[in-house]
Protein backbone atom coordinates (compact mmCIF):
# COMPACT_ATOMS: atom_id res chain seq x y z
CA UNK A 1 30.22 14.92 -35.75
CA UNK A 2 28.40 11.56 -36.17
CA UNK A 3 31.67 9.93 -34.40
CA UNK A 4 31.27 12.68 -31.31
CA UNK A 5 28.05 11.85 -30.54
CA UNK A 6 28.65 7.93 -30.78
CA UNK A 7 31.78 8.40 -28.12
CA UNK A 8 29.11 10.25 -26.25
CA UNK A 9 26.93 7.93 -26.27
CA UNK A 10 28.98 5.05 -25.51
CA UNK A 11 30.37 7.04 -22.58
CA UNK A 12 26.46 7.80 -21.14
CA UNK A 13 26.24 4.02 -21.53
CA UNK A 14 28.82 3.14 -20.03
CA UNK A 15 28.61 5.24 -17.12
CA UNK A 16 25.45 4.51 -15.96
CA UNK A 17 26.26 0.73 -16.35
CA UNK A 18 28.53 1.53 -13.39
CA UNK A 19 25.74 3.50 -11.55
CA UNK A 20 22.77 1.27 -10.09
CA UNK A 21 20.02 2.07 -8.42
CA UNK A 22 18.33 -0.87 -6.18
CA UNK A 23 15.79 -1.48 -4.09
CA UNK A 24 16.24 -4.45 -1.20
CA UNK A 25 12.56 -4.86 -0.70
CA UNK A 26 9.95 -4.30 -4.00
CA UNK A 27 6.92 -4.61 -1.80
CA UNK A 28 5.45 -2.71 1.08
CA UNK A 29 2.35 -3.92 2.94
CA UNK A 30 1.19 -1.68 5.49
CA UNK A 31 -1.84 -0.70 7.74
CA UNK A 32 -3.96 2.22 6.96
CA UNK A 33 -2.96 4.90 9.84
CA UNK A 34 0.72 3.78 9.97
CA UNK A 35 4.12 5.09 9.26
CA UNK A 36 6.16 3.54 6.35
CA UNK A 37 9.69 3.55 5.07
CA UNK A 38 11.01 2.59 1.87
CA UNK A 39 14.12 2.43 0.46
CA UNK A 40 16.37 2.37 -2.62
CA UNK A 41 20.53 2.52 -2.73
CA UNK A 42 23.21 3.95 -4.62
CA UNK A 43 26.63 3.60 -4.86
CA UNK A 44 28.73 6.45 -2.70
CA UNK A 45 32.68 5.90 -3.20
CA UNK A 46 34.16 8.05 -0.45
CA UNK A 47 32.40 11.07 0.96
CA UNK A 48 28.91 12.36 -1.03
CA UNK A 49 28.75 15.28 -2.24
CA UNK A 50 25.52 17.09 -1.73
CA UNK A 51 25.73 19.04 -4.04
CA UNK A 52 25.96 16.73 -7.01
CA UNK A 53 23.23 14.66 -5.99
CA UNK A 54 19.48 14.59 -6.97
CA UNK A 55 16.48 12.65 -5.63
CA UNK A 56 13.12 12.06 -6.94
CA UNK A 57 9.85 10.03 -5.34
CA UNK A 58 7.19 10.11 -6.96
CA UNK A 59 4.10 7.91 -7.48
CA UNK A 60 3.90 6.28 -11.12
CA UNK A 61 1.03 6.81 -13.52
CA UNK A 62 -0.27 9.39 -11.38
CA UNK A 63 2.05 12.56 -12.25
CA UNK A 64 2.29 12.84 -8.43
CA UNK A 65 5.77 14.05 -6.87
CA UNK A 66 6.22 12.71 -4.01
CA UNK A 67 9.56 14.33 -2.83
CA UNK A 68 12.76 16.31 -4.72
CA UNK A 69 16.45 16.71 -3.61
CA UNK A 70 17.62 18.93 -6.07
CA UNK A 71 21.53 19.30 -5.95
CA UNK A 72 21.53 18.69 -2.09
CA UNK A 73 18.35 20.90 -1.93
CA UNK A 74 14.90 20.29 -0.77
CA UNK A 75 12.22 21.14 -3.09
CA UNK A 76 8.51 20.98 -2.13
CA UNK A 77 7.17 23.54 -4.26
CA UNK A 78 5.61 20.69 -7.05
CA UNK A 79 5.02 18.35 -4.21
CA UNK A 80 1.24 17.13 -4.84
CA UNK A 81 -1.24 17.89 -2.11
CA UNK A 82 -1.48 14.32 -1.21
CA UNK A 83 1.40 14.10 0.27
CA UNK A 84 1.82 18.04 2.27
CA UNK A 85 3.11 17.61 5.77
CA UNK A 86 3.44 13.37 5.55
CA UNK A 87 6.48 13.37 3.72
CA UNK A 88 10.19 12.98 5.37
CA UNK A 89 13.39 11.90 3.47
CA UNK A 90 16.15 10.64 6.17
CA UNK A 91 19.08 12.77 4.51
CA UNK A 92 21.14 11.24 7.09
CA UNK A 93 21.27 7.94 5.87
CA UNK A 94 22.30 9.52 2.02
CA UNK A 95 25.98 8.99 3.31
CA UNK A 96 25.52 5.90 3.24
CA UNK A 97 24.12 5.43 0.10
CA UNK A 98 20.28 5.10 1.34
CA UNK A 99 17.50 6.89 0.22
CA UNK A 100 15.01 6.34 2.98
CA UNK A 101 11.39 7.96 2.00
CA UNK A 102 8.80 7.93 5.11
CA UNK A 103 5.30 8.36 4.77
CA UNK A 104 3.24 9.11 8.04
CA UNK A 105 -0.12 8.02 8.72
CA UNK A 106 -0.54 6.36 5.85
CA UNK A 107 -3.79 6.46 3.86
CA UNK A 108 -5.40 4.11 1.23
CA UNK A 109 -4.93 6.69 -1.57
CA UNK A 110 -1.10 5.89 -0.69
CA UNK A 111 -1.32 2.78 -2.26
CA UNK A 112 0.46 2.48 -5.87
CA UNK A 113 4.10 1.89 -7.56
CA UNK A 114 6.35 4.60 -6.28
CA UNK A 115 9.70 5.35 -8.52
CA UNK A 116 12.92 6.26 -6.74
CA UNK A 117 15.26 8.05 -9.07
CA UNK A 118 18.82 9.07 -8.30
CA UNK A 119 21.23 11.50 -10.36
CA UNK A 120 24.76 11.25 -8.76
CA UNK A 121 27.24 10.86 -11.61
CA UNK A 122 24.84 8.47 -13.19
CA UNK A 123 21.67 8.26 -13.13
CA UNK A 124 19.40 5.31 -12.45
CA UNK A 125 16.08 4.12 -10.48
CA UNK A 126 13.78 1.36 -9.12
CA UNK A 127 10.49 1.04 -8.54
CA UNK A 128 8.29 0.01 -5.50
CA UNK A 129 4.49 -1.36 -4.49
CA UNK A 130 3.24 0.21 -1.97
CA UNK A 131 -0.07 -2.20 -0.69
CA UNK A 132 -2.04 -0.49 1.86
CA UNK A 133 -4.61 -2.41 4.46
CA UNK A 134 -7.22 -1.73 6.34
CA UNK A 135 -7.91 -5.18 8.32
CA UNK A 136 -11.71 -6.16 8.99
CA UNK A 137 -11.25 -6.01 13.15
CA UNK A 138 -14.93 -5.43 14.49
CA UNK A 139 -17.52 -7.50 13.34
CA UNK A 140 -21.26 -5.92 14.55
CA UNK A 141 -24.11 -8.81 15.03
CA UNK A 142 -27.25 -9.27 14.97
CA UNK A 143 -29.83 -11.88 15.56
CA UNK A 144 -33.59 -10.70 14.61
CA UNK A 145 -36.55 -13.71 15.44
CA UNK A 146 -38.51 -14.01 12.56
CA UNK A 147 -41.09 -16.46 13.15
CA UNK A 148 -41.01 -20.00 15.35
CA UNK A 149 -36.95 -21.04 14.99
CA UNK A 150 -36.81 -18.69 11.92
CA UNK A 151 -34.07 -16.35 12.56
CA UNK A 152 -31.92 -13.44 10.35
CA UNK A 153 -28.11 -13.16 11.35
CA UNK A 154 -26.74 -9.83 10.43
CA UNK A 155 -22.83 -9.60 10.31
CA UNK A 156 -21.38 -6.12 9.44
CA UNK A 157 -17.58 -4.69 9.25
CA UNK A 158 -16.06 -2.59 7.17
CA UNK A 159 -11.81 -2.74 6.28
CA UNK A 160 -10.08 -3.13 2.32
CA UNK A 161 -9.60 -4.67 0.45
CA UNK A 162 -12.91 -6.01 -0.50
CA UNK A 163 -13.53 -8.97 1.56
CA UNK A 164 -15.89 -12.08 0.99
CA UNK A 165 -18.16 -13.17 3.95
CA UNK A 166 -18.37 -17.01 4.37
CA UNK A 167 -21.41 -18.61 7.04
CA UNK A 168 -20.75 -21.71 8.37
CA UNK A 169 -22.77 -23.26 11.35
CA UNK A 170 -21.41 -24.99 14.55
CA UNK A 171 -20.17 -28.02 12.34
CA UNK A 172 -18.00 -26.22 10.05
CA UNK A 173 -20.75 -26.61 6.85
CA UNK A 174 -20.95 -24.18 4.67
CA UNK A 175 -24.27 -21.86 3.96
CA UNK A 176 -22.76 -19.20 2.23
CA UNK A 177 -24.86 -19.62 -0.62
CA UNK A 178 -28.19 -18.90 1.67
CA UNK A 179 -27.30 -15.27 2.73
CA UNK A 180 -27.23 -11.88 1.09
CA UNK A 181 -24.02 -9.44 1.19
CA UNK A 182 -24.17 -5.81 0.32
CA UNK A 183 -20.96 -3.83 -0.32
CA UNK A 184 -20.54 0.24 -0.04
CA UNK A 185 -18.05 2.22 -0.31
CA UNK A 186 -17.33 5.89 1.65
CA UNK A 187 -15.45 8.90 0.84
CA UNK A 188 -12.53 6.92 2.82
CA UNK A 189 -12.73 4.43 0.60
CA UNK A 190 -13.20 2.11 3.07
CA UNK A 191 -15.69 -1.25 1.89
CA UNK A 192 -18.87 -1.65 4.34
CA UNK A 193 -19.73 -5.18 4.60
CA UNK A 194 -23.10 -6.09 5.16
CA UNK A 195 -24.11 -10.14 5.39
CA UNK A 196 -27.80 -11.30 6.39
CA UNK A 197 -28.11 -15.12 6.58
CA UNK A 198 -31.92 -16.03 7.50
CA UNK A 199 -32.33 -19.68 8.69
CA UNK A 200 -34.76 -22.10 10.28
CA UNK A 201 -32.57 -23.38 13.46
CA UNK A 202 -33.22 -24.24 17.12
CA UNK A 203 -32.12 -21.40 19.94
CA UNK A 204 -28.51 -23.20 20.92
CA UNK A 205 -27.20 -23.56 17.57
CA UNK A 206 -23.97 -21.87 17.07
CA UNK A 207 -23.01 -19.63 13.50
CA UNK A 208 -19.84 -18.37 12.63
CA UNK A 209 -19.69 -15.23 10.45
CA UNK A 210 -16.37 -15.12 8.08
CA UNK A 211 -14.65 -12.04 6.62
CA UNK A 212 -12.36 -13.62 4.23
CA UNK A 213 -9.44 -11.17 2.21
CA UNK A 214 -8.63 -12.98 -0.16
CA UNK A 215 -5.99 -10.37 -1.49
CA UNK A 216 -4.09 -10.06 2.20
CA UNK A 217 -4.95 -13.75 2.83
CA UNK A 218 -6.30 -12.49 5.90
CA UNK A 219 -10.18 -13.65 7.87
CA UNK A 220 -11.97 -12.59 10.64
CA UNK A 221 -14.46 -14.40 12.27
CA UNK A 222 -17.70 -13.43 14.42
């Protein structure tokens, strides 16, 4: 009856009113290579019962399931390729109300809003950015003589996000808008940075090669 299903309804409401799912920390950065945990909580009054509880990662927009608890039991049957063999949910901490999802070595496909759904009782979830990093560390020179105190600099690196190269000489000017920079990208969709600045200077001037990321607010300088 029309009243049934409104009592129903109201009771579905109601109940997962009383149910949240959170998440203490939205955003993840972390370096390409490295482990990562993230977590979401739910309420547990008194002592969980595995098998009345269900948990779901999985990686939104992309159809990708990350990890399933159904009713206390591990499922990786559907879990996408991606993530085989990287994947580790700390079923200890579930006691406690913690759903703790590690990724090892971490890769830059990793990167994406990850949705943490819990059934217990209720049912609720949260999602979570996951930013991944690969920092611009080595920066190869180069210093070619083209003429009488003609000279091209080369600077190449290669990290992500993108980064923008900024030249400045021994004073701090900038000359930027002098060089050349060439971007590529590999099937580790890494960016490889190539910067060629050719000047007219004397042999003991000093230049200063910049990898700026602007997204990670993050430089490196050569």
């Amino acid at each position: 009856s029309p009243l049934f299903l409104y009592i129903f309804l109201f009771y579905w409401h109601f109940l997962n009113a009383l149910f949240t799912v959170e998440a203490p920390q939205s955003l993840f950065t972390v370096e390409r290579g490295n482990n990562v945990t993230m977590e979401c909580t739910f309420p547990v009054n008194g002592k969980l019962e595995f098998r009345d509880l269900s948990v779901s990662w999985e990686k939104k927009n992309e159809s990708k399931p990350v990890y399933v608890l159904r009713k206390g039991e591990e499922d990786f049957e559907n879990q996408h390729i991606d993530f085989r063999g990287r994947i580790k949910l700390l079923k200890e901490n579930l006691n406690l109300g913690q759903s703790l999802l590690q990724i090892t070595d971490v890769k830059l496909r990793d990167a994406g809003v990850y949705c943490c759904v819990i059934f217990y009782g209720g049912a609720d979830y949260k999602t979570i950015h996951l930013k991944v990093k690969a920092p611009y560390r080595i920066i190869n020179q180069g210093v070619v003589s083209t003429g009488h105190n003609e000279w091209k600099l080369t600077c190449q690196s290669e990290g992500y996000p993108e980064a923008e190269v900024i030249w400045q000489n021994r004073n701090h000017e900038d000359l930027t808008d002098k060089a050349s920079t060439r971007f590529e990208t590999g099937s580790d969709q890494l960016y490889r940075v190539t910067s060629t600045l050719t000047i007219k200077s004397g042999i003991d001037e000093i230049f200063y090669c910049i990898f700026w990321n602007k997204e990670l607010q993050e430089n490196t300088s050569a």
